[in-house]
Each structure stands twice: as C-alpha cells, then as structure tokens.
Protein backbone atom coordinates (compact mmCIF):
# COMPACT_ATOMS: atom_id res chain seq x y z
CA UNK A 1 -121.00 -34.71 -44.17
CA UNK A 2 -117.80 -35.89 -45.07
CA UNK A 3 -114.41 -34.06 -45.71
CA UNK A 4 -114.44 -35.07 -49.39
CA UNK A 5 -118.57 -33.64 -49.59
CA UNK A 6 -117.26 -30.87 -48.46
CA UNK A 7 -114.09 -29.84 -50.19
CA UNK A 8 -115.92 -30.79 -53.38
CA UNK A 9 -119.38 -28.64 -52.48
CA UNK A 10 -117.01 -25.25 -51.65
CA UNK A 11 -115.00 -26.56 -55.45
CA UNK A 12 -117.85 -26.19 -57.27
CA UNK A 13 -118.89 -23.29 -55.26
CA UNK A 14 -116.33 -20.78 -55.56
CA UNK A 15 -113.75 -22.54 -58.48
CA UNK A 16 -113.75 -20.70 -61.71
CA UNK A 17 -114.88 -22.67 -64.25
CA UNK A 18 -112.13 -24.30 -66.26
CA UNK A 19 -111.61 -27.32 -69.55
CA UNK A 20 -109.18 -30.25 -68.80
CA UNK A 21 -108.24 -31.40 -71.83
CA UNK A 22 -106.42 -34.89 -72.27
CA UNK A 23 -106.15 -38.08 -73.89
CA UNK A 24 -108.53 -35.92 -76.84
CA UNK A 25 -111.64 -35.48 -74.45
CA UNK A 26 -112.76 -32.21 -73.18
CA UNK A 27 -114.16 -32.32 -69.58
CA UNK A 28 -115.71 -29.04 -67.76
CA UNK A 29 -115.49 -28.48 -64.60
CA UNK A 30 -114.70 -26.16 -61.48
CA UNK A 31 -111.11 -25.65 -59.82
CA UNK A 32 -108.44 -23.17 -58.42
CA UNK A 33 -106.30 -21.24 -60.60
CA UNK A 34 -104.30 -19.01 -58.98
CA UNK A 35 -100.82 -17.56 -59.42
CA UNK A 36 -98.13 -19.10 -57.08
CA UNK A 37 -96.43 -15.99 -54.77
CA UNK A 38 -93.90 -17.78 -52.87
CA UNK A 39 -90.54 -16.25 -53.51
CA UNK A 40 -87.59 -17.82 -52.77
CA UNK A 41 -84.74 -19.97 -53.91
CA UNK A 42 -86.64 -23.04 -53.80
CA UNK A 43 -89.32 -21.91 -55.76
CA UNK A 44 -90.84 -24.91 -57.63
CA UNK A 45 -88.95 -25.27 -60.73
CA UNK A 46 -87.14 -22.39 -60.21
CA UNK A 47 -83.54 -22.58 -60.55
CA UNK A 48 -80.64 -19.81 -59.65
CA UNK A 49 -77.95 -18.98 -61.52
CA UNK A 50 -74.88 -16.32 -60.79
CA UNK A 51 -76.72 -13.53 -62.21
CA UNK A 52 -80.27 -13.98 -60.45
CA UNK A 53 -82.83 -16.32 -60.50
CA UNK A 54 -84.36 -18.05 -64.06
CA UNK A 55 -87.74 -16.01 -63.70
CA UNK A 56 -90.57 -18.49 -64.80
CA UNK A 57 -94.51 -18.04 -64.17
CA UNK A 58 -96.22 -20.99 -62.27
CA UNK A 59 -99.89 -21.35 -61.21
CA UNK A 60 -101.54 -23.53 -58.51
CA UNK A 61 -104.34 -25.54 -59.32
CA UNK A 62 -106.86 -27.26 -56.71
CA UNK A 63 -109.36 -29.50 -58.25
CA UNK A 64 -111.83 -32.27 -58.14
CA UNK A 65 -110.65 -35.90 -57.43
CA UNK A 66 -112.87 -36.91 -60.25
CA UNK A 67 -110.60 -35.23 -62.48
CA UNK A 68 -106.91 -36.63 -62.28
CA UNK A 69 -104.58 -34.86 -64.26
CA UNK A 70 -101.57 -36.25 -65.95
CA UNK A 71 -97.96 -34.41 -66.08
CA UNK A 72 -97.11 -33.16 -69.33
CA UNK A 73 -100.36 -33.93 -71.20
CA UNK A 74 -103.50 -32.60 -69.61
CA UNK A 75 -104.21 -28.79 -70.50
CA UNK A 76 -106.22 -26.62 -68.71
CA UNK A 77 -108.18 -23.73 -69.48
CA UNK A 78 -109.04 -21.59 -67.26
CA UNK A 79 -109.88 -17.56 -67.18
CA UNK A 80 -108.67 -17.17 -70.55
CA UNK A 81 -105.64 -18.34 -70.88
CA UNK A 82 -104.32 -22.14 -71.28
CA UNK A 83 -101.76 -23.73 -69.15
CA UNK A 84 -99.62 -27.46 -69.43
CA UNK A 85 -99.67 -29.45 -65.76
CA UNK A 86 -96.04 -30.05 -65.17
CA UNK A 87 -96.58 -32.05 -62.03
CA UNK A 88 -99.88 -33.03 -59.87
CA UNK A 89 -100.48 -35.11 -57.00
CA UNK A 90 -104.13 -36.29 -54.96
CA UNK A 91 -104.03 -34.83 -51.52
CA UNK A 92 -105.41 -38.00 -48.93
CA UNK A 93 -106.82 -37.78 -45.59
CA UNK A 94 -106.54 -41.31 -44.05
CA UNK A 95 -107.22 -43.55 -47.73
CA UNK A 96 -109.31 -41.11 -49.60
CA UNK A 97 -108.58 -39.04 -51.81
CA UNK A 98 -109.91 -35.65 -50.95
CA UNK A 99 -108.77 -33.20 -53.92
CA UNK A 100 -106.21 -33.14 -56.90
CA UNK A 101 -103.26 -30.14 -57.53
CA UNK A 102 -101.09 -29.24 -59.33
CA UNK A 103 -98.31 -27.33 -60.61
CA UNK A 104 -99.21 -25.52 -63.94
CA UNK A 105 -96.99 -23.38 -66.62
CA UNK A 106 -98.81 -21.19 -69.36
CA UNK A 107 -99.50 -23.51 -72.57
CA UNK A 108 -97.07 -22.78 -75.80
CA UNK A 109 -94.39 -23.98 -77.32
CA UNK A 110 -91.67 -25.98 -75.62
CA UNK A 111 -88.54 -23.33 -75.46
CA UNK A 112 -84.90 -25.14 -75.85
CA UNK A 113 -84.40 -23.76 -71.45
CA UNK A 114 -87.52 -26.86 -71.04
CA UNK A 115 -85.61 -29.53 -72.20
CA UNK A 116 -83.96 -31.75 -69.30
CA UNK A 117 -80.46 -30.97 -68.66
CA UNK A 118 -77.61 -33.90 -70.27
C-alpha cells in the first residue's frame, strides 16, 4: 500500500466530517480540524507588540489532496463553526503529493487589524 493509500484511508477514517466551499461549489469531505497550541513569539500570524502579544485564534487543518484549498477564498466547515484558509500548502514525499494543510481563522467579517500594513 502506498503512503498516499494510507494517509488518505486513516483521513477518512478518523477526520471529522467537514464542507469546503469555493469557487460557489460545495464539496464534503473528511479532514483535521484542530486548534493550533504552540505558544510562542513566532506563532503563525501572530505578531507582538510592547504591551503583549495580538491574541488571535488559528486552527490546523490536514486534508485530502483531492481537495486543494485556496488562500483567502475556500471556507470550511467543520464541527459547527466556519473558518477562512489564510494560507495552505500540499505536503510531498518524493513527487507526490501526499495530503493538503492549512492555516485556518474563524469565518466573519474582515476587522480593520486584517488589512495588510502600508
């Protein structure tokens, strides 16, 4: 069986069930959610200032390579609530692509802190 067989089978085997939505279509699927724990100053997207760090919420999500997500577009739901990728990459081993991830941030409206800096 091959790496990709097998990250896939243990995917659809213990993922949640989530909805990519992009580009209009709805696809269902299985995948990771899960909260990201790290905590330090280079927490992804994080960003320190004098009084502390800028405290934002950011999930992980691990996913099928049939399902490529797209930064800023593709919405997932997942567990009840809805979250916006931000940034995603395919993990390779050797030339094939074995499983997509991605950084997610819960779905709403774009706050004036989003907004890239001048």
């Amino acid at each position: 069986m091959s790496i990709l067989n097998c990250v896939d089978r243990e995917i659809g085997r213990y993922g949640s069930h989530v909805t990519i939505t992009q580009g209009g279509a709805e696809v269902q699927t299985r995948a990771f959610v899960e909260p990201l724990r790290y905590r330090n100053k280079i927490y992804i997207g994080g960003e320190m200032h004098h009084l502390g760090s800028l405290k934002r919420e950011k999930y992980l999500y691990v996913g099928k390579t049939a399902h490529r997500l797209i930064p800023d577009e593709s919405v997932i739901k997942a567990q009840g609530n809805q979250y916006i990728v931000k940034r995603c990459e395919t993990y390779y081993v050797k030339d094939t692509p074995i499983y997509e991830w991605a950084i997610l941030v819960p779905f709403g409206e774009r706050l004036e802190d989003d907004y890239d800096r001048d």
